[in-house]
Protein backbone atom coordinates (compact mmCIF):
# COMPACT_ATOMS: atom_id res chain seq x y z
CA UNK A 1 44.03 128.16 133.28
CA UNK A 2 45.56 127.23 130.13
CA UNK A 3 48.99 125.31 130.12
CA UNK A 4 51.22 124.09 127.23
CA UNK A 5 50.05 120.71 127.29
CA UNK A 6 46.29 121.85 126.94
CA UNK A 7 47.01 124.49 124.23
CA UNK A 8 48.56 120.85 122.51
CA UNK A 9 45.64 119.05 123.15
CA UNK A 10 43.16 121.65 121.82
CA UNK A 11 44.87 122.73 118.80
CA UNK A 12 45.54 119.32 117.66
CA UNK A 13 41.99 118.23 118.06
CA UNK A 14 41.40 122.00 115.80
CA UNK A 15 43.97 121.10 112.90
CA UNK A 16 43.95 117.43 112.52
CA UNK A 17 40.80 116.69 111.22
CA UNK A 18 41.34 119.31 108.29
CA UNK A 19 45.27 118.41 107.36
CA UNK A 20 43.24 114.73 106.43
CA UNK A 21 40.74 116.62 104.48
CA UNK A 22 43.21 119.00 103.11
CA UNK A 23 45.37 115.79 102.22
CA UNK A 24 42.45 113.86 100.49
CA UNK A 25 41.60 116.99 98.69
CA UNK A 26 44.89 117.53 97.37
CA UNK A 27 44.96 113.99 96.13
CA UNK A 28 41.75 114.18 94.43
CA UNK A 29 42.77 117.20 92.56
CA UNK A 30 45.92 115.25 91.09
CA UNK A 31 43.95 112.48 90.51
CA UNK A 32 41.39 113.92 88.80
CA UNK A 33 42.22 117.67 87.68
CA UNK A 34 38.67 118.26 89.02
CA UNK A 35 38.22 121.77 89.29
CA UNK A 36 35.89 120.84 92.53
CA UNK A 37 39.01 119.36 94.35
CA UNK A 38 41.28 122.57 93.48
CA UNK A 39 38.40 124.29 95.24
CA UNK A 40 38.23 122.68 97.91
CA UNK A 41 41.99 122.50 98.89
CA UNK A 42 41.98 126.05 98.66
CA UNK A 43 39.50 126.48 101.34
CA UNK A 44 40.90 124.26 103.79
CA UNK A 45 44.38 125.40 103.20
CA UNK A 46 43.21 128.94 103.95
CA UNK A 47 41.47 127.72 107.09
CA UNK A 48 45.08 126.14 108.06
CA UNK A 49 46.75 129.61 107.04
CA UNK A 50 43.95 131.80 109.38
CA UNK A 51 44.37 129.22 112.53
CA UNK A 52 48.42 129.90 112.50
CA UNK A 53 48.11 133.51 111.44
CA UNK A 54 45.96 133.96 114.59
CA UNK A 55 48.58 136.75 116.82
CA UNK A 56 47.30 135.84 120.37
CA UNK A 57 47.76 132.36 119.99
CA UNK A 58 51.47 132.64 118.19
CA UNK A 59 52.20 135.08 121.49
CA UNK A 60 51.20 132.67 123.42
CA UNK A 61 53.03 129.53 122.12
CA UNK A 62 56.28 132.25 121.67
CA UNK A 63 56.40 132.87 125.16
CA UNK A 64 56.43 129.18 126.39
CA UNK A 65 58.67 128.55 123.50
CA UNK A 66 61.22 131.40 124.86
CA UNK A 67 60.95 130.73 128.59
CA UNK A 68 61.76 126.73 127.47
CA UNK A 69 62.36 124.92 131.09
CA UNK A 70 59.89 121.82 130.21
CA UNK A 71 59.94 118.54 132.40
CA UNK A 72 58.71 116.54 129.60
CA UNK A 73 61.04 117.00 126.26
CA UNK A 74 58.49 115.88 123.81
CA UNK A 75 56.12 118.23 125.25
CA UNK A 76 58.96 121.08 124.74
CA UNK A 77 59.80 119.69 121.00
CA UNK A 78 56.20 120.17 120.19
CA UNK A 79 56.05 123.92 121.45
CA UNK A 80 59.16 124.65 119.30
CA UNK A 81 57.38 123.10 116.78
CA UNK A 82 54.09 125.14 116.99
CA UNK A 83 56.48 127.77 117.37
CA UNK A 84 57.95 127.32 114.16
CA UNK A 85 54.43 126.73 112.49
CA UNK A 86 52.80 130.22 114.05
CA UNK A 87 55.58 131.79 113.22
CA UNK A 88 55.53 130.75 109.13
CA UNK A 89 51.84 131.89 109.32
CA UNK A 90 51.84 135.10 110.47
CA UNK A 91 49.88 136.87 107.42
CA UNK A 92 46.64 139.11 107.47
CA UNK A 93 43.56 137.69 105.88
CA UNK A 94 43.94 139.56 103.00
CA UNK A 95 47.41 137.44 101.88
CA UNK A 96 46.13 134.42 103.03
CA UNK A 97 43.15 134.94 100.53
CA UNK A 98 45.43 135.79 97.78
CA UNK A 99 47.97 133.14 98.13
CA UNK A 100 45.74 130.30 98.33
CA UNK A 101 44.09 131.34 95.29
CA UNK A 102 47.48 131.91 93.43
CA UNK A 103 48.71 127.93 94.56
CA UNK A 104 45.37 126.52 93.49
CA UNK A 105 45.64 128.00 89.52
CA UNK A 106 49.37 127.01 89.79
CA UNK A 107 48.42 123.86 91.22
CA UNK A 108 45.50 123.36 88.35
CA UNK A 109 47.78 124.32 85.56
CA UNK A 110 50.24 121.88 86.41
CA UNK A 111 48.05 119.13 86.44
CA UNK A 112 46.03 119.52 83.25
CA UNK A 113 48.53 121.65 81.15
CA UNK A 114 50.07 119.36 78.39
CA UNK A 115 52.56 120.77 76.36
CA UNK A 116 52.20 120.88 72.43
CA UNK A 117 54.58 119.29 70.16
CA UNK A 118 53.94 119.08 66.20
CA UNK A 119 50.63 120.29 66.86
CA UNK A 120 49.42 117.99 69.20
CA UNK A 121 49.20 117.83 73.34
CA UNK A 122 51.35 115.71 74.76
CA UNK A 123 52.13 114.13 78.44
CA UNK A 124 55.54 114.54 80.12
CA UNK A 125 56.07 111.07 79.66
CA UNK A 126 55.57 111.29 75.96
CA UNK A 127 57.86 114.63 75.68
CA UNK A 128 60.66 112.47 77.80
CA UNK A 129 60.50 109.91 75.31
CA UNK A 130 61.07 111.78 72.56
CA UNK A 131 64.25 113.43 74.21
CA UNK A 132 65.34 110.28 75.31
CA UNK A 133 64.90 108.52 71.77
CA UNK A 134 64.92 110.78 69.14
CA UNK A 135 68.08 111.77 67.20
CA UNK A 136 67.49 114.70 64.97
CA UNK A 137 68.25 117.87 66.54
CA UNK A 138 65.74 120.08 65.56
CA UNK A 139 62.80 117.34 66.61
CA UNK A 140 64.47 117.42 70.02
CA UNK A 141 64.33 121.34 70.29
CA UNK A 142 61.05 121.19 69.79
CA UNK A 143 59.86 118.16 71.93
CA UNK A 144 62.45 120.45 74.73
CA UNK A 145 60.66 123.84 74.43
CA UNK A 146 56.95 122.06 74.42
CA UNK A 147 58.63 120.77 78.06
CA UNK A 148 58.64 124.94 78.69
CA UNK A 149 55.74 125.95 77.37
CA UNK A 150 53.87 126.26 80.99
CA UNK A 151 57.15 128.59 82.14
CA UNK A 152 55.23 131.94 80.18
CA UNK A 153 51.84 130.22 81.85
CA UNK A 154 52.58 130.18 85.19
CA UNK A 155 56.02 132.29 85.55
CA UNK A 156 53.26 135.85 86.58
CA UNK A 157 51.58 133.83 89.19
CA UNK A 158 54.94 132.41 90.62
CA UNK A 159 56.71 135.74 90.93
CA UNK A 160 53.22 137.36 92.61
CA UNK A 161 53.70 134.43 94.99
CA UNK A 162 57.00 135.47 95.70
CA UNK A 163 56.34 139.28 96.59
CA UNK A 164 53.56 137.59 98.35
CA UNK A 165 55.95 136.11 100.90
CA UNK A 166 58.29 138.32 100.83
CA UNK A 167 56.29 141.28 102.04
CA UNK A 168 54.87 138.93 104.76
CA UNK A 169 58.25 137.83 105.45
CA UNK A 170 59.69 141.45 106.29
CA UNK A 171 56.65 142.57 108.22
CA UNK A 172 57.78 139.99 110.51
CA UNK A 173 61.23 141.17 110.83
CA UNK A 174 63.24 138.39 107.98
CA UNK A 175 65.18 139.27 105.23
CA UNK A 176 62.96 137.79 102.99
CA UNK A 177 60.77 134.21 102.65
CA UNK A 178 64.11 132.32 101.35
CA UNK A 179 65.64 133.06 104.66
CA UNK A 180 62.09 133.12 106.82
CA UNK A 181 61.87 129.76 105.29
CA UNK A 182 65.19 128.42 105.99
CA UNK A 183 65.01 129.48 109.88
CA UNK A 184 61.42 127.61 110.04
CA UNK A 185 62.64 124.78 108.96
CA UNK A 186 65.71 124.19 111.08
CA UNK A 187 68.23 124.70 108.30
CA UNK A 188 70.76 127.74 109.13
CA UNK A 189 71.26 129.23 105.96
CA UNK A 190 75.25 130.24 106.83
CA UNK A 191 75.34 126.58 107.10
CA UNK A 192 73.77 125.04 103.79
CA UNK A 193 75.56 127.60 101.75
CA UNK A 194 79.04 126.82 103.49
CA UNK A 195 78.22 122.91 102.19
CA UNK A 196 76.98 124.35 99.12
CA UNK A 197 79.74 125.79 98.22
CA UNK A 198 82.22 122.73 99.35
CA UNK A 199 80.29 120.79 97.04
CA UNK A 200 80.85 123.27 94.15
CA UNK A 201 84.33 122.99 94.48
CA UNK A 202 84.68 119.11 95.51
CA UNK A 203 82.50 118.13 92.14
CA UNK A 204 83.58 120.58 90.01
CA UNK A 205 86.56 119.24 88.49
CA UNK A 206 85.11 115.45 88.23
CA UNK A 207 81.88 116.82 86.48
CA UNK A 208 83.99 118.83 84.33
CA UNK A 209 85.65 115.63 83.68
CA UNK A 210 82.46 113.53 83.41
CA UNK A 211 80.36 116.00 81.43
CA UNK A 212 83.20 115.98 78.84
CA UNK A 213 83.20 112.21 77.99
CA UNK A 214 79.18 111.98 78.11
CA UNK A 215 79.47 115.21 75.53
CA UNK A 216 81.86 112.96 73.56
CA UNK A 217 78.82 110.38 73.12
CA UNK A 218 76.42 112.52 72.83
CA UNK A 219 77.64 114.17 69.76
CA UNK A 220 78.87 110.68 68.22
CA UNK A 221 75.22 110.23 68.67
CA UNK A 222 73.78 113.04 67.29
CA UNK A 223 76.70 113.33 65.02
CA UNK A 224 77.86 117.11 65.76
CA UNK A 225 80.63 118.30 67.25
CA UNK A 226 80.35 118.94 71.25
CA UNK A 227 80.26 122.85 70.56
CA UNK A 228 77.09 122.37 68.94
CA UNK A 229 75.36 120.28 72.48
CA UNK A 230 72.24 122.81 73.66
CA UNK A 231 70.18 121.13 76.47
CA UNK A 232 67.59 119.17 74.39
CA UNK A 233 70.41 116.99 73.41
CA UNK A 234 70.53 116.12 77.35
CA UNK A 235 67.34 113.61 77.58
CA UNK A 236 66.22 115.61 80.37
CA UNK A 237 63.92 119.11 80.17
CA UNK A 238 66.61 120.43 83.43
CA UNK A 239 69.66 118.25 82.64
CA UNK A 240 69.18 116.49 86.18
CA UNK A 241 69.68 113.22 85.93
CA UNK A 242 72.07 111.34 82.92
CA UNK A 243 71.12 110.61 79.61
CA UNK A 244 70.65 107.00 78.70
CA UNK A 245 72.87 106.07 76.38
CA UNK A 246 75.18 102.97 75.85
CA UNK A 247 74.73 99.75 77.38
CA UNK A 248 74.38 101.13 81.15
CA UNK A 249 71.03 101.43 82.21
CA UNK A 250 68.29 98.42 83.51
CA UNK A 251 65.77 99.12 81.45
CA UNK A 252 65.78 95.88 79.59
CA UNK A 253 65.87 94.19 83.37
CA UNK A 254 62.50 95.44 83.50
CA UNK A 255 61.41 96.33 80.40
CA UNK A 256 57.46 94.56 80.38
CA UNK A 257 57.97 93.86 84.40
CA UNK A 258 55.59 94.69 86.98
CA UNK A 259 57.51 97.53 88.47
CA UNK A 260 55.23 97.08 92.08
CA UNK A 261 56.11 93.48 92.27
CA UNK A 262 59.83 94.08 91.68
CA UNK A 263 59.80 96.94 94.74
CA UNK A 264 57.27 94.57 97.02
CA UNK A 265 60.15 91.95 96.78
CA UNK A 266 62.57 94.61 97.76
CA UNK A 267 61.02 96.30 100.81
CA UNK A 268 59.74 92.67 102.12
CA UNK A 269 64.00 91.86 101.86
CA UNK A 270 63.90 94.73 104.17
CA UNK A 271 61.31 93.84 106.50
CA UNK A 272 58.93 96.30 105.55
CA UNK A 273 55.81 95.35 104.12
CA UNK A 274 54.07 98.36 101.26
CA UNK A 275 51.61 96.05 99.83
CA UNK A 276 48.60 97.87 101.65
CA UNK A 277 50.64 101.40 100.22
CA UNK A 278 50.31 100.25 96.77
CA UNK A 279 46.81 99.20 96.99
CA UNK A 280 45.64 103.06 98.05
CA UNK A 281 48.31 104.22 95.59
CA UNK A 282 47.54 105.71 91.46
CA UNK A 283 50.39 104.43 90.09
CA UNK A 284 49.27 105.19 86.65
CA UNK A 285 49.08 107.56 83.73
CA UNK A 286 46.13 109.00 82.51
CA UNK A 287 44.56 112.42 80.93
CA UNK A 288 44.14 115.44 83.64
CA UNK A 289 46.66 113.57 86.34
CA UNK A 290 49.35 115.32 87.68
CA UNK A 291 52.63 114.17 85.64
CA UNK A 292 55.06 114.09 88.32
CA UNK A 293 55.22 111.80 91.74
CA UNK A 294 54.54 112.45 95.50
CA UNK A 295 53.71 110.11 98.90
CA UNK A 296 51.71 111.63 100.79
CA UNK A 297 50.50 110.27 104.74
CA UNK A 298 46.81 111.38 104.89
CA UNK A 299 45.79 111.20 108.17
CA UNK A 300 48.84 110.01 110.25
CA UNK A 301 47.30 106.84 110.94
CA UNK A 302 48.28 104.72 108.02
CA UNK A 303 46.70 106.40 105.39
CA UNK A 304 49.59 106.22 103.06
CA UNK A 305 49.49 106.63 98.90
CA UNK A 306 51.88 106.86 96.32
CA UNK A 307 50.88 108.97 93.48
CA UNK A 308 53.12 108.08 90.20
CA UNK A 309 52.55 107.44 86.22
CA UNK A 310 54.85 104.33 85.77
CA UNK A 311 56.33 102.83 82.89
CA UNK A 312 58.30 100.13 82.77
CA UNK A 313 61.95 101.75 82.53
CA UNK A 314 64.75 102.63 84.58
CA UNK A 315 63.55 106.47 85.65
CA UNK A 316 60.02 104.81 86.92
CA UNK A 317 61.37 101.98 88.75
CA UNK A 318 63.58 104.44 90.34
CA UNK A 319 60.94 106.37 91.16
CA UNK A 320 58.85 104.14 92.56
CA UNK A 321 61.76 102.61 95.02
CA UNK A 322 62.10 106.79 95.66
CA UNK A 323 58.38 107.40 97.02
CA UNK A 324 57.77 103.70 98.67
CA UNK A 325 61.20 105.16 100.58
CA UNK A 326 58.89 108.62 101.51
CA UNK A 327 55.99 105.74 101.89
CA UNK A 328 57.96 103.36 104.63
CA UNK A 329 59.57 106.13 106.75
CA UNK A 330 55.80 107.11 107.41
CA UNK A 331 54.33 103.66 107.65
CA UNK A 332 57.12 102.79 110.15
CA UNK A 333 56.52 105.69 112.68
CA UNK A 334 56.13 104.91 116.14
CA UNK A 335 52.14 105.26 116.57
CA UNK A 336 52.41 106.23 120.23
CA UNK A 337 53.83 109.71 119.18
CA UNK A 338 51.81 112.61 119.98
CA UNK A 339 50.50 113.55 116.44
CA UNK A 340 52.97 117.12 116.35
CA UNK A 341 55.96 114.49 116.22
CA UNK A 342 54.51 111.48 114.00
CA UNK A 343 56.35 112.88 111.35
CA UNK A 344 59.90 112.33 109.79
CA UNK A 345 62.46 114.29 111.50
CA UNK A 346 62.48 116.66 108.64
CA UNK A 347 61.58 117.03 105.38
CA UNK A 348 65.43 116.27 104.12
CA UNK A 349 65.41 113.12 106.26
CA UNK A 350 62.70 111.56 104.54
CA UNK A 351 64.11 112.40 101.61
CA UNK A 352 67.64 110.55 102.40
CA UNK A 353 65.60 107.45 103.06
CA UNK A 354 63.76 108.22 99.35
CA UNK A 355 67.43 108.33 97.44
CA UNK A 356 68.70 105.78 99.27
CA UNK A 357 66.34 103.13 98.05
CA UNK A 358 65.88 105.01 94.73
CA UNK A 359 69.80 104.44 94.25
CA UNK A 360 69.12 100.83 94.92
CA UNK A 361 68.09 100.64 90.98
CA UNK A 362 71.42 100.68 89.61
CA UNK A 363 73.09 98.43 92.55
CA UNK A 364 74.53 94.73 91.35
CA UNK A 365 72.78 92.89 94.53
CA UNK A 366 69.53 94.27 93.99
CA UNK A 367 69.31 93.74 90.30
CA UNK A 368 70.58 90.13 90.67
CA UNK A 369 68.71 89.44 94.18
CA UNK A 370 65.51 91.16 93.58
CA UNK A 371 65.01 91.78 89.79
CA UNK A 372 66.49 88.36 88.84
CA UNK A 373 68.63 89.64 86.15
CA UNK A 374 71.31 87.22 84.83
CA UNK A 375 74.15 87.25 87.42
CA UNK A 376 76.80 87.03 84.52
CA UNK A 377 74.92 89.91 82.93
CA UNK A 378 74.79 91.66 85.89
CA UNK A 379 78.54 92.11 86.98
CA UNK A 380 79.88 92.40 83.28
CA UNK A 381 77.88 95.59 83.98
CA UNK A 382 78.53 96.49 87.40
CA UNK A 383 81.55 98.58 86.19
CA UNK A 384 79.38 100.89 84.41
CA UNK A 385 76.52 100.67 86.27
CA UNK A 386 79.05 102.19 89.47
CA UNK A 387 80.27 105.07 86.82
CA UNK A 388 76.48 105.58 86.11
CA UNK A 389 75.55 105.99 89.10
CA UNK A 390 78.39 108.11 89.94
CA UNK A 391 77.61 110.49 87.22
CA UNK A 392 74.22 110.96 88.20
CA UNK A 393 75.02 111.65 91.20
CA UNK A 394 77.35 114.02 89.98
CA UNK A 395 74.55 115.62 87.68
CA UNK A 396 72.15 116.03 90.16
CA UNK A 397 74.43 117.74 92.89
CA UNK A 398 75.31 120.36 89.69
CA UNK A 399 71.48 121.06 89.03
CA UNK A 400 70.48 121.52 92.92
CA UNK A 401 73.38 124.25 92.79
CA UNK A 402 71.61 126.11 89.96
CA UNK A 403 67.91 125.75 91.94
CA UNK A 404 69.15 126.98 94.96
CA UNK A 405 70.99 129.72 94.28
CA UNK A 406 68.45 130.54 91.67
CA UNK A 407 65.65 130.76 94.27
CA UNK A 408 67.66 132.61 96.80
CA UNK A 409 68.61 135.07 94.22
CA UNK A 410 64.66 135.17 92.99
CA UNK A 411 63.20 136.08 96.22
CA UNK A 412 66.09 138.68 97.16
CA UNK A 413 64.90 140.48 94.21
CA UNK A 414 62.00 139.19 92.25
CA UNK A 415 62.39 141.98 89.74
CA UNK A 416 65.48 141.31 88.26
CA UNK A 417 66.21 139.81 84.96
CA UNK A 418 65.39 136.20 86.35
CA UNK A 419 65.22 134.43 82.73
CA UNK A 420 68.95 135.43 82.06
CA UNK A 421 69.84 134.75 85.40
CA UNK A 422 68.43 131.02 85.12
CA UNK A 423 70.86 130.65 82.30
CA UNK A 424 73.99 132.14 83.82
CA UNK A 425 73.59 129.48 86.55
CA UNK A 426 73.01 126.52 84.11
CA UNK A 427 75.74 127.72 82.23
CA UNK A 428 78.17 127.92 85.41
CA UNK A 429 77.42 124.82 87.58
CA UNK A 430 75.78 122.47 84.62
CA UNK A 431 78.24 123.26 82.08
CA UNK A 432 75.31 123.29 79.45
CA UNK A 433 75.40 126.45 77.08
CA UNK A 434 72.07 128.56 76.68
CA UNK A 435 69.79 128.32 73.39
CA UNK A 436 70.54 131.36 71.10
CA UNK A 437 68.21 134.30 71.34
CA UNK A 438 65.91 132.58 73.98
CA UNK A 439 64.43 135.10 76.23
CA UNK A 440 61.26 133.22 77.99
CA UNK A 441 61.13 132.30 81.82
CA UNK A 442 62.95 128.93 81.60
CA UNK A 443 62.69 129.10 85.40
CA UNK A 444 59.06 128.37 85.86
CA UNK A 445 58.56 125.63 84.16
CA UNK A 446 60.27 123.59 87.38
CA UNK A 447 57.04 122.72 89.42
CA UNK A 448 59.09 123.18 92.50
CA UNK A 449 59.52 126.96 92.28
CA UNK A 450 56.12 127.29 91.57
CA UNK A 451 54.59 124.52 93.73
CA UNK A 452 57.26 123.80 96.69
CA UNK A 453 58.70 127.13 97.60
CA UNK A 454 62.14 126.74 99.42
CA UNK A 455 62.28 122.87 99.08
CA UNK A 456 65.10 122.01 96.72
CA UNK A 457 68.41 122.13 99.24
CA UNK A 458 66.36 119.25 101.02
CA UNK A 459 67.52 117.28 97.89
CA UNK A 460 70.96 117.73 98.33
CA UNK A 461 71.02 117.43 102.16
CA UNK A 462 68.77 114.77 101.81
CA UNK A 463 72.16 112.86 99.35
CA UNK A 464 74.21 113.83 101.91
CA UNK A 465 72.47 112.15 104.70
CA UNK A 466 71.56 109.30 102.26
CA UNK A 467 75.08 108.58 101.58
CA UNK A 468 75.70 108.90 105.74
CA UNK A 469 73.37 106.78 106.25
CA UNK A 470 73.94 104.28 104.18
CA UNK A 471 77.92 103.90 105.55
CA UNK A 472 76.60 103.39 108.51
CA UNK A 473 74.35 100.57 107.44
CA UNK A 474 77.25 98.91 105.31
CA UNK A 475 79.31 99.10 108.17
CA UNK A 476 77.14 97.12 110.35
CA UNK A 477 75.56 94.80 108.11
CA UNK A 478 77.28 94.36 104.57
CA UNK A 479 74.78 95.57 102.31
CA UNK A 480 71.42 96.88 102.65
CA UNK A 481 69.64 94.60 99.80
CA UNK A 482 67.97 91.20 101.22
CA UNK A 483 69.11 92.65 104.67
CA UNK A 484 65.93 92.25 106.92
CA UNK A 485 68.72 93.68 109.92
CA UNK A 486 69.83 96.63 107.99
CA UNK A 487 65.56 97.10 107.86
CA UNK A 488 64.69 96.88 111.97
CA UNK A 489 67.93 99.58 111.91
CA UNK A 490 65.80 102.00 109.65
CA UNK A 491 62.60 101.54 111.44
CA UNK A 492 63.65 101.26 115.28
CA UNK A 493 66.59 103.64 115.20
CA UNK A 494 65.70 106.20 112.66
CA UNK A 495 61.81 105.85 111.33
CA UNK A 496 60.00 105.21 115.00
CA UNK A 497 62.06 108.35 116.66
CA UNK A 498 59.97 110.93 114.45
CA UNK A 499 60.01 113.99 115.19
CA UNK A 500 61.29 113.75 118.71
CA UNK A 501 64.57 115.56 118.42
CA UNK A 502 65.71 118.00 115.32
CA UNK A 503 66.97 116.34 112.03
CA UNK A 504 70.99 116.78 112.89
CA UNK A 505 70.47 115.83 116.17
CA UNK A 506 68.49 112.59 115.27
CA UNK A 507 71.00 111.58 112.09
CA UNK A 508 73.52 112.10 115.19
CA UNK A 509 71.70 109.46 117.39
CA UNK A 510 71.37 107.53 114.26
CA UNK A 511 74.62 107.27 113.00
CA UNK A 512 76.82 109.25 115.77
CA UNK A 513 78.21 111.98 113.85
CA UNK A 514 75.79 115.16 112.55
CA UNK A 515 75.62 115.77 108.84
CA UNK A 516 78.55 115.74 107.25
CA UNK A 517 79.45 116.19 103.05
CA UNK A 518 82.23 113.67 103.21
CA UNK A 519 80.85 110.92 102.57
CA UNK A 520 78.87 112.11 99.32
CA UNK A 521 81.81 113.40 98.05
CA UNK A 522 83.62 110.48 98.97
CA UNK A 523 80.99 108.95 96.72
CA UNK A 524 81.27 110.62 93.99
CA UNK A 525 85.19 111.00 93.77
């Protein structure tokens, strides 16, 4: 007779062997932009999709799910778990089919497309360059719309994704996939909007505040008056992180650095060795890579690779510190998990861990303790550095605002007039006015609508935690740089738990209260 704990057994010895196939085909295809790889992560992911979408088996795991009453709690966390999984899958073949082929020519166009800018393809990290450097206006309008110039590419397949869903939502009894989605993943959507909205109006008077002064330099810099700032004048395609301008930014700390020594030196002040990471990582640029950044665990077993296209600036560095973060939490798992719950907690968890090193970059200790930048240097800085830091943080709570209520809005009605709708939300929470007579789908040229469906409010819980997190650590220990102590308290009381317990619960055990937005805001005040 089959039990729980057998139904475990068998369907982890099913799945795991293709999630590690499924993972090294995904990383091929960014590597490579191999049409063989897009292929072939299609095929497994369908063969994923048809082993959860299978009825009998979700009735089965719902029923042991609903009667609960387990002896053994991890066994019971991994039947909610399966629960939640079955329950996301529930499609006929026919979807399943469809929506794996839609995600792989997403998935391919992001990786090879290369916008064109004065005739002539160029990477993301060339367009950002150009936004970042150049000064005449109508050279940064057009580096800013080559950065859009996959929305019209991709924006059909997106939206068929999204009725997609949503019909396969509804059958099974949801509003629509936003909300499905939410539900799944243990984040009650009352909830996130009720902090949403607390940290619209806790942030909106100190961006307003903050956005003003920056517009002040900006226009000194572009020499126009602030009425005339559109969003290439931003540095930034989305407007979500700060523009570097002035004297407050590292790059000339490690400016022709090795950016993988510099983070080594870091995580080993921590305790936590990513040496063997780095060495199965692609840390750089080249043609037909994806352009963007990712960690991803292969197999569960150590299998652990950072995928990046470094330069050696401020945004890389942080983004490197930002994935080795994704890269640790895995690493540091407790091995003796069942494989349901060798996993972070949640998505958003591993993501506080992510900004909180990534927000490292810009912190006086670590630039003087780890980079070895001139001390005196360093805290004649430190002022604006701390007001740096605080605007991007400020920034980047503003833009999550406008992708979450953005994609809610999309998938309660996919039909509406989403390109004007995109701006009205930039507009209100980013303060940014929209280009003149610019009707094109803005929208889809954010890999994460297209790519990561429902992911973006893990950003902005993830902050949250980040900044709840890292109280607690300062509280116990001082400071988290060249803090080996503040490192065992990541790994034994956060990263080794897993996925034993639900992600509020587990920050709860962590740090003894559940999520809270105070201390962000406190943060950003």
């Amino acid at each position: 007779m089959e039990t729980p704990a057998s139904f475990v057994t068998a369907h982890v010895a099913e799945v795991e062997p293709l999630m590690r196939e499924a993972a090294l085909a995904e990383w091929e295809s960014a590597a490579t932009g191999q049409p063989e790889h897009d292929e072939r992560l299609a095929a497994l992911r369908a063969r994923l999709m048809h082993i959860y979408a299978d009825p009998e088996k979700f009735a089965k795991v719902r029923s042991w799910y609903q009667a609960d009453g387990f002896a053994d709690p991890d066994l019971a966390r991994q039947i909610q778990l399966l629960y939640y999984s079955f329950a996301k899958g529930q499609q006929d073949p026919a979807t399943i089919e469809r929506i794996t082929q839609l995600q792989k020519e997403a998935e391919a166009t992001f990786n090879t497309f290369r916008g064109v800018f004065e005739g002539e393809p160029r990477s993301d990290n060339e367009l950002a360059r150009i936004l970042m450097t150049e000064t005449d206006s109508e050279r940064l309008k057009a580096a800013w719309e080559a950065t859009k110039q996959i929305g019209p590419r991709v924006a059909p397949t997106v939206l068929e994704l999204v009725r997609l869903r949503n019909a396969a939502a509804q059958r099974a009894g949801f509003r629509d996939h936003f909300a499905k989605s939410l539900e799944l993943n243990e984040i009650n959507e009352a909830r996130l909007f009720a902090i949403l909205d607390e940290l619209d109006q806790r942030t909106a008077e100190p961006f307003r505040q903050a956005k003003a002064e920056l517009d002040q330099s900006l226009a000194e810099r572009y020499r126009i008056p602030p009425s005339a700032l559109r969003p290439w004048h931003y540095h930034d395609p989305f407007f979500q992180r700060p523009p570097r301008i002035g004297t407050a930014t590292i790059d000339r700390f490690v400016a022709g650095r090795s950016l993988e020594e510099i983070a080594i030196r870091f995580y080993d002040g921590l305790g936590m060795d990513v040496r063997d990471i780095l060495a199965r990582s692609d840390l750089y640029a080249r043609p037909n890579k994806y352009q963007h950044a990712f960690c991803t665990d292969i197999d569960r077993k150590g299998d652990i690779r950072v995928m990046c296209n470094l330069e050696s600036d401020e945004r890389w560095m942080g983004t490197l510190l930002h994935e080795l973060g994704h890269a640790v939490y895995d690493k540091y798992l407790d091995p003796a998990l069942p494989f349901l719950l060798r996993r972070p907690a949640h998505t958003l968890s591993t993501e506080a861990i992510a900004m909180l090193m990534e927000r490292q970059a810009l912190n006086s200790d670590w630039l003087i303790e780890v980079v070895g930048a001139p001390p005196g240097e360093v805290r004649t800085l430190a002022p604006a550095l701390r007001a740096r830091q605080r605007l991007g943080m400020l920034i980047f709570v503003r833009w999550v605002l406008v992708v979450v209520n953005f994609e809610r809005a999309m998938y309660q009605d996919p039909e509406q007039d989403l390109d004007t709708l995109w701006w009205d939300l930039v507009e209100r929470y980013q303060l940014v006015p929209r280009p003149e007579n610019r009707h094109a789908p803005d929208w889809a040229a954010k890999i994460h609508l297209a790519l990561y469906p429902v992911y973006y409010q893990n950003y902005i819980l993830g902050e949250l935690m980040a900044s709840q997190l890292h109280r607690s650590i300062i509280a116990r220990f001082g400071q988290l740089v060249n803090t080996p102590a503040a490192g065992r308290f990541l790994i034994e009381e956060l990263f080794r738990r897993g996925a034993r317990a639900d992600w509020d619960v587990t920050l709860e055990q962590v740090t003894g209260e559940r999520l809270s937005a105070r201390y962000f805001a406190e943060d950003v005040a």
